[in-house]
Structures are given as C-alpha cells and as structure tokens.
PDB file of N, CA and C in Angstrom:
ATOM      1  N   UNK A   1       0.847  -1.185   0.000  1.00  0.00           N
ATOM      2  CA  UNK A   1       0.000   0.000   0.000  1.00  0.00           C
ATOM      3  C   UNK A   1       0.885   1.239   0.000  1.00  0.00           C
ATOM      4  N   UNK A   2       0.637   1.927  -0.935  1.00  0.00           N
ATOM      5  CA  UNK A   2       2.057   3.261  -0.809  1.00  0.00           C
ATOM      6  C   UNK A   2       0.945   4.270   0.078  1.00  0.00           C
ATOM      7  N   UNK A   3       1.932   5.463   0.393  1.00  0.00           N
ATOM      8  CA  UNK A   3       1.436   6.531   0.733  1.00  0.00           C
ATOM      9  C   UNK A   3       0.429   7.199   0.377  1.00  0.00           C
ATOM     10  N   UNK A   4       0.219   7.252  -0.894  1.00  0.00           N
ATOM     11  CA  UNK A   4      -1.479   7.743  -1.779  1.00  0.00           C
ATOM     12  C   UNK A   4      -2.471   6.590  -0.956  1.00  0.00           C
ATOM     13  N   UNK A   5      -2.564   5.584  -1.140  1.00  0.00           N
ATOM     14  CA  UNK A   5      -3.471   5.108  -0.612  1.00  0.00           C
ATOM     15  C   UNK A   5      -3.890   5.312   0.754  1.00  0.00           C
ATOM     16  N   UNK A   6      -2.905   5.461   1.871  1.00  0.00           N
ATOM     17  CA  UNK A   6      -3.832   6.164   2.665  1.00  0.00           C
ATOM     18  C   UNK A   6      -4.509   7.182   3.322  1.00  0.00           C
ATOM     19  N   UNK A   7      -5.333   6.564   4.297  1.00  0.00           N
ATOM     20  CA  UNK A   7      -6.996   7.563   4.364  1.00  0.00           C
ATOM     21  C   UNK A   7      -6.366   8.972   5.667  1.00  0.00           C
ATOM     22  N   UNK A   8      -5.990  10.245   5.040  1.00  0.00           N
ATOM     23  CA  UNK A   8      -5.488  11.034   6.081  1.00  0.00           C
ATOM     24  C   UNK A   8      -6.516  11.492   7.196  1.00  0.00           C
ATOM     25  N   UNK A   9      -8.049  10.758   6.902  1.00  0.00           N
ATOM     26  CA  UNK A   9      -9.199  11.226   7.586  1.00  0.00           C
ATOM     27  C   UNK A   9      -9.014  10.310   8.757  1.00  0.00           C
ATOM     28  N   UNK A  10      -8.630   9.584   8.904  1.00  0.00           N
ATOM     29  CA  UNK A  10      -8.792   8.511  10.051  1.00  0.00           C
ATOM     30  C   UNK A  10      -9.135   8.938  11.069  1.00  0.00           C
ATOM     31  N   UNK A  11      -8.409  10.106  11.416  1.00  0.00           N
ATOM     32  CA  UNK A  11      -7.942  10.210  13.026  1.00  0.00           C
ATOM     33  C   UNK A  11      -7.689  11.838  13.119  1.00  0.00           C
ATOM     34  N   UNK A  12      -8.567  12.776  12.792  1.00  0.00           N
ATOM     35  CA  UNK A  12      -9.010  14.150  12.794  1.00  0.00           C
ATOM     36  C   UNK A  12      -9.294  14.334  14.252  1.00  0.00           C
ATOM     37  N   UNK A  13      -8.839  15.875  14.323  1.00  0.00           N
ATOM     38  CA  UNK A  13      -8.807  16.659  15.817  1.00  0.00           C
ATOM     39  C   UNK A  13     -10.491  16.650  15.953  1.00  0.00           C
ATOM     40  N   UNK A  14     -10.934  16.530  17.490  1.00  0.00           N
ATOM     41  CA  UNK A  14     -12.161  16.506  17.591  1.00  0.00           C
ATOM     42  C   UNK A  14     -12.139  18.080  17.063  1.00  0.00           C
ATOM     43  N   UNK A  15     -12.287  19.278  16.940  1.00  0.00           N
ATOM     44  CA  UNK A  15     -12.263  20.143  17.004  1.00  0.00           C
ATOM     45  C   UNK A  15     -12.803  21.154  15.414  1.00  0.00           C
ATOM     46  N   UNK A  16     -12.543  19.415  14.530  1.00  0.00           N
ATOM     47  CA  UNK A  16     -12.793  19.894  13.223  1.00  0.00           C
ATOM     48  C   UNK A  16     -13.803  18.834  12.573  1.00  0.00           C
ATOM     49  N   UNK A  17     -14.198  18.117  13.653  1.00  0.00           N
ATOM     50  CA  UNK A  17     -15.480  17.341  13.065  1.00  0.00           C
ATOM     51  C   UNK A  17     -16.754  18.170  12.711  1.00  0.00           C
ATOM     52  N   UNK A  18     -17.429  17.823  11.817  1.00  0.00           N
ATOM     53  CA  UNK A  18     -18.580  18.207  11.502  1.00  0.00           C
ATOM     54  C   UNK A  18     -19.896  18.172  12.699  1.00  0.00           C
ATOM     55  N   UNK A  19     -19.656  17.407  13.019  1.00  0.00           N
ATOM     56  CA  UNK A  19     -20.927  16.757  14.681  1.00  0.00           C
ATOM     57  C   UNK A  19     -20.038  17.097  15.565  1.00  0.00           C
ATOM     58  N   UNK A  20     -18.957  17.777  16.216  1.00  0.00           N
ATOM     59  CA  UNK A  20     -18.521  17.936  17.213  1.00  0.00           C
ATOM     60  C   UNK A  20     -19.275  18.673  17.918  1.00  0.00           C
ATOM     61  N   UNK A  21     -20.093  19.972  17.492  1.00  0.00           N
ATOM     62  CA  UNK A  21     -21.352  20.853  18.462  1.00  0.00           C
ATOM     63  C   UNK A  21     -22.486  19.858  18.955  1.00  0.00           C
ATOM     64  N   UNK A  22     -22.140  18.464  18.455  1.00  0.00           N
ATOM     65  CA  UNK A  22     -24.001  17.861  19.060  1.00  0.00           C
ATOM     66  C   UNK A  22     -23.416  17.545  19.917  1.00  0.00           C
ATOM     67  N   UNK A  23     -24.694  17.092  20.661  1.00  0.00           N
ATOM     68  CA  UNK A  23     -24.421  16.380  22.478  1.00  0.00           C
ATOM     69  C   UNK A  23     -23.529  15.005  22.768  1.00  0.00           C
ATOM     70  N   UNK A  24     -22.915  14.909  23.133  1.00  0.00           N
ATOM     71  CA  UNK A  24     -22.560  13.661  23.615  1.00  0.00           C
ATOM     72  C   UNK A  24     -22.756  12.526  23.390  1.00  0.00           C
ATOM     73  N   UNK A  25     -22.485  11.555  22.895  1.00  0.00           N
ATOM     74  CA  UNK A  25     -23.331  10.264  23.054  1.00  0.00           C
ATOM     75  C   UNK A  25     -23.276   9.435  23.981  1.00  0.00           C
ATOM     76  N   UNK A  26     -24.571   9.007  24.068  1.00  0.00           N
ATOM     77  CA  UNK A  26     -24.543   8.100  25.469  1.00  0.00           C
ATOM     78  C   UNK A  26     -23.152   6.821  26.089  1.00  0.00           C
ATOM     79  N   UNK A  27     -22.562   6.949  24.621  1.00  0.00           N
ATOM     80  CA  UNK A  27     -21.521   5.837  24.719  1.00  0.00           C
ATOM     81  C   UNK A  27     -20.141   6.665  25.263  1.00  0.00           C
ATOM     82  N   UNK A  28     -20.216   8.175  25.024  1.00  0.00           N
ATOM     83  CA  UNK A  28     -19.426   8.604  25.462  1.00  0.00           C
ATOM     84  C   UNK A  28     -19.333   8.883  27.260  1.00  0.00           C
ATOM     85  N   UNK A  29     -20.698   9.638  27.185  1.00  0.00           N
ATOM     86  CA  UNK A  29     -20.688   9.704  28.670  1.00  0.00           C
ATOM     87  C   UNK A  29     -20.895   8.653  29.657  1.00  0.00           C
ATOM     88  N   UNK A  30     -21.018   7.268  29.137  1.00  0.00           N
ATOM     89  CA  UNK A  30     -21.277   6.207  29.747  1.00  0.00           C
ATOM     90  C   UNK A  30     -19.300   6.114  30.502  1.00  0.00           C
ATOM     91  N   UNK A  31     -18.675   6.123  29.316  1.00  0.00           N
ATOM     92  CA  UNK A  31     -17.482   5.635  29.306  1.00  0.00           C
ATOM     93  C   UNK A  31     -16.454   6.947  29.893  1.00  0.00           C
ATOM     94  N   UNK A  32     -16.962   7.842  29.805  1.00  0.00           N
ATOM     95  CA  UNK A  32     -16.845   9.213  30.715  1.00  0.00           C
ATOM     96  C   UNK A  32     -17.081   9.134  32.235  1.00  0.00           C
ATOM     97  N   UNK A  33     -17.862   8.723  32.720  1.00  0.00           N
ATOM     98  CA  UNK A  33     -18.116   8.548  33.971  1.00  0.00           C
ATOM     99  C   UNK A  33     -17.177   7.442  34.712  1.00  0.00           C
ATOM    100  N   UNK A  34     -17.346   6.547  33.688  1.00  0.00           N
ATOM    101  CA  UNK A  34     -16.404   4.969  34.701  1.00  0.00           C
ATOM    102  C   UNK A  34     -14.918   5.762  34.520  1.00  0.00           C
ATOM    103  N   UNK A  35     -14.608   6.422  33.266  1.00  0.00           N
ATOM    104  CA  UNK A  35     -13.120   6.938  33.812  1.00  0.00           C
ATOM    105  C   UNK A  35     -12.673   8.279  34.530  1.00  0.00           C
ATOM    106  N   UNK A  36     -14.206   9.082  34.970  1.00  0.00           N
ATOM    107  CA  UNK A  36     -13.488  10.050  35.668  1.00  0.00           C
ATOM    108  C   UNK A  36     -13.924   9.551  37.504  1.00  0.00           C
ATOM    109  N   UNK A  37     -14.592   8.421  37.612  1.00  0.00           N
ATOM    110  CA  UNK A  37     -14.810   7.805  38.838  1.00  0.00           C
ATOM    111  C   UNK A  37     -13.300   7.006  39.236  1.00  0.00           C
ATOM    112  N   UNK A  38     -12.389   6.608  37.793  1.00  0.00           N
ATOM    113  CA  UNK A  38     -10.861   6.288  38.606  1.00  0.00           C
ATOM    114  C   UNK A  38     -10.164   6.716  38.634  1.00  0.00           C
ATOM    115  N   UNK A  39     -10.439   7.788  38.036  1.00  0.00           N
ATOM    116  CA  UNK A  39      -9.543   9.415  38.203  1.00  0.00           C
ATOM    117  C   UNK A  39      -9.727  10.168  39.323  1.00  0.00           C
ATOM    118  N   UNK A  40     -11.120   9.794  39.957  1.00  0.00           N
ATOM    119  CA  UNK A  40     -11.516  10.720  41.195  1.00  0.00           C
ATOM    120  C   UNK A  40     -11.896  12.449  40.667  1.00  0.00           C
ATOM    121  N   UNK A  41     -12.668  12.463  39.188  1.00  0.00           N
ATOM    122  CA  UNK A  41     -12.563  13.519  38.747  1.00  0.00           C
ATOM    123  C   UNK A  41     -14.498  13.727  38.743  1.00  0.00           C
ATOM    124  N   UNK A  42     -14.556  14.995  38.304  1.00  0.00           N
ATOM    125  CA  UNK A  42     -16.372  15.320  37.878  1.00  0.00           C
ATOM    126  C   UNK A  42     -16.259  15.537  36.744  1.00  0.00           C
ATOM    127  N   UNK A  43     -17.140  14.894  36.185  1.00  0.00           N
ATOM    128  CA  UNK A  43     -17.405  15.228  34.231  1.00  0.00           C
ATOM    129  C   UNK A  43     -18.560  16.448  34.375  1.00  0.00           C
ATOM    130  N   UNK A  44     -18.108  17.173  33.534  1.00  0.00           N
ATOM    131  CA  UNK A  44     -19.250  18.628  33.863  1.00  0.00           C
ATOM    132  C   UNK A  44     -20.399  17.824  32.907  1.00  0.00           C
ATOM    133  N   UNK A  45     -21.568  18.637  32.760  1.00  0.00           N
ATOM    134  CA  UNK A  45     -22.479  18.224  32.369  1.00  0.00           C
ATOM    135  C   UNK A  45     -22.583  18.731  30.684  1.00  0.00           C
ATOM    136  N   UNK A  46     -23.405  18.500  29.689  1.00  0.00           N
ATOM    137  CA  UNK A  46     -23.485  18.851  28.627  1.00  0.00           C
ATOM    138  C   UNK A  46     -22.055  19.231  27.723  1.00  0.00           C
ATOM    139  N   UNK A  47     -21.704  18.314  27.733  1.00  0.00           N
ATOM    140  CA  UNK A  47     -20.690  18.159  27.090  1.00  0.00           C
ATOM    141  C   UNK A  47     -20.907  17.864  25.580  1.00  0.00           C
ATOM    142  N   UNK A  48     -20.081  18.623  24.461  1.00  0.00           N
ATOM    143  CA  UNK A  48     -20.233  18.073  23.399  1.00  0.00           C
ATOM    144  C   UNK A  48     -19.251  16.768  22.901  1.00  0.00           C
ATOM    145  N   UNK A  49     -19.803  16.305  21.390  1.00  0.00           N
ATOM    146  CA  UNK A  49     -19.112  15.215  21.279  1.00  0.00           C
ATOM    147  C   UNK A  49     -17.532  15.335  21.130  1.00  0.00           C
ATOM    148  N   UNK A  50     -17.542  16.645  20.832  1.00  0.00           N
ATOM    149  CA  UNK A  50     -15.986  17.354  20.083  1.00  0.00           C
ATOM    150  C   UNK A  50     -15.118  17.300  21.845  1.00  0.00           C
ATOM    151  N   UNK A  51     -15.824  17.766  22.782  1.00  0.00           N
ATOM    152  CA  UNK A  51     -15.521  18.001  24.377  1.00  0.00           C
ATOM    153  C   UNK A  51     -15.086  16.780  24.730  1.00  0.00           C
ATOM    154  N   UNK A  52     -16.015  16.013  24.914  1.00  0.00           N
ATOM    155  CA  UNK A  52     -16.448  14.619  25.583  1.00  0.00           C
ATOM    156  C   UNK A  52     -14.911  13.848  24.860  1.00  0.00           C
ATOM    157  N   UNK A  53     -14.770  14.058  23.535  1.00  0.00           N
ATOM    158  CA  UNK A  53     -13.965  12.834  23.145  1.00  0.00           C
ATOM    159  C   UNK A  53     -12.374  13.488  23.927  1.00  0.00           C
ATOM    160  N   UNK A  54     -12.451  15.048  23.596  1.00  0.00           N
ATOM    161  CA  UNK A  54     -10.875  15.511  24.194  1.00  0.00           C
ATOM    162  C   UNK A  54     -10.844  15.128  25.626  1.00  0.00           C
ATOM    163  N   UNK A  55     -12.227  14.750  26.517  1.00  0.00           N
ATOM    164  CA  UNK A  55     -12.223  14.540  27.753  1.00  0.00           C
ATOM    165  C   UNK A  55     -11.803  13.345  28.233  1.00  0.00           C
ATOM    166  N   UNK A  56     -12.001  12.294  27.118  1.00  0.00           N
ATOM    167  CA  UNK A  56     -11.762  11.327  27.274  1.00  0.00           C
ATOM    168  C   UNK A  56     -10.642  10.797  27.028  1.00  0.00           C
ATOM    169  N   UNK A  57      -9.403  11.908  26.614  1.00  0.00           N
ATOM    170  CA  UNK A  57      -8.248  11.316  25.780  1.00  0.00           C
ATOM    171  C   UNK A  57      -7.703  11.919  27.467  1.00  0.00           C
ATOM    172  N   UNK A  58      -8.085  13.117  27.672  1.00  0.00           N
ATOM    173  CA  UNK A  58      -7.685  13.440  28.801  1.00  0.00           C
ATOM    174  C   UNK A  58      -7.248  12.392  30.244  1.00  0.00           C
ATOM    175  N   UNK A  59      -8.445  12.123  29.948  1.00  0.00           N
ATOM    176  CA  UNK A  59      -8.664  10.774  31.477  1.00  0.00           C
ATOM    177  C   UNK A  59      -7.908   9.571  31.134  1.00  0.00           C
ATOM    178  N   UNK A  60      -8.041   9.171  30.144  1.00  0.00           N
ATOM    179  CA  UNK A  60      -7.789   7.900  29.576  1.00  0.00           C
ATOM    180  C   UNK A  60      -5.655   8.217  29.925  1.00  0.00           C
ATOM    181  N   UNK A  61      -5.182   9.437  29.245  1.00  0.00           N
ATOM    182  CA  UNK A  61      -3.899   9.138  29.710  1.00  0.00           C
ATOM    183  C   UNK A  61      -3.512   9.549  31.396  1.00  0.00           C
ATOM    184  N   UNK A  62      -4.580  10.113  31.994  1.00  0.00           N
ATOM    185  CA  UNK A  62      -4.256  10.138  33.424  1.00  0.00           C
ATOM    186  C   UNK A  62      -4.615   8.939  34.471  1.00  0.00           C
ATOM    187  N   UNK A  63      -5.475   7.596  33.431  1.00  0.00           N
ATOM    188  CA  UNK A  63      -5.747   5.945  34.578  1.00  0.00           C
ATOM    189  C   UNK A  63      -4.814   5.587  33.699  1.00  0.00           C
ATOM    190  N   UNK A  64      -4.896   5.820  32.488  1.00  0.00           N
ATOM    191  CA  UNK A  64      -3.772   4.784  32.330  1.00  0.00           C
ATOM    192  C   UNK A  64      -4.129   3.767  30.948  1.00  0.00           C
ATOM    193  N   UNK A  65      -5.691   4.230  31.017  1.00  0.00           N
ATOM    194  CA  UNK A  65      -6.726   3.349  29.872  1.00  0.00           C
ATOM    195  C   UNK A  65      -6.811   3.608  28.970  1.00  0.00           C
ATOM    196  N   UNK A  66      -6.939   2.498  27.788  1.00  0.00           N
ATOM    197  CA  UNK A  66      -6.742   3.183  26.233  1.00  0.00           C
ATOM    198  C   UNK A  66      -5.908   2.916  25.355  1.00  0.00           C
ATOM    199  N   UNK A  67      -4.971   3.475  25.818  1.00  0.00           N
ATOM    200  CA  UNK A  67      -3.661   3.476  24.320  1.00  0.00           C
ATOM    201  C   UNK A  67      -2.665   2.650  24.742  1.00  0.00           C
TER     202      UNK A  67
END
C-alpha cells in the first residue's frame, strides 16, 4: 500500500469534526463517567461530542486506559 493510498481522515482533531457541536453520546458519557470515577474527577455536564472525546483522551492518559 504506498502513501497515496492512505486515508489522512482517520484520526481528525475533535475540534474539526462536523458533529462535534451535538451532544454527547450516550456511549461517550457512559465511558466518561467509569473513567473520571478512577480518576476521582467530575465530568461537567453537557458536554459536546468534540468536548467529551478531548475529555476522554484526557482521562484515559491520566488511569492509564486506552492506548
């Protein structure tokens, strides 16, 4: 597979998604909560999806979960 073939969309900043202003999805804030409960952190409320996902990259490298 050379370089032309791949997809530079993969893995875009939440920040420049198209749906980043909608709400959250339940899968996010589901998975938001269990990691800011082992963080010992509060997830604010109404979070967007563009928020929620940077929130989650957030937490995820402060338990440890994820990558």
């Amino acid at each position: 597979m050379s370089d032309a073939n791949v997809d530079t969309n993969a893995v875009k900043d939440p920040s420049d998604w198209t749906t980043g202003d909608e709400p959250a999805t339940g899968a996010q804030q589901s998975y938001l909560q269990t990691l800011a409960t082992e963080a010992q952190e509060e997830v604010p409320d109404g979070l967007t999806k563009a928020e929620a996902s940077e929130k989650i990259d957030e937490l995820q490298e402060k338990t440890g979960r994820g990558r």
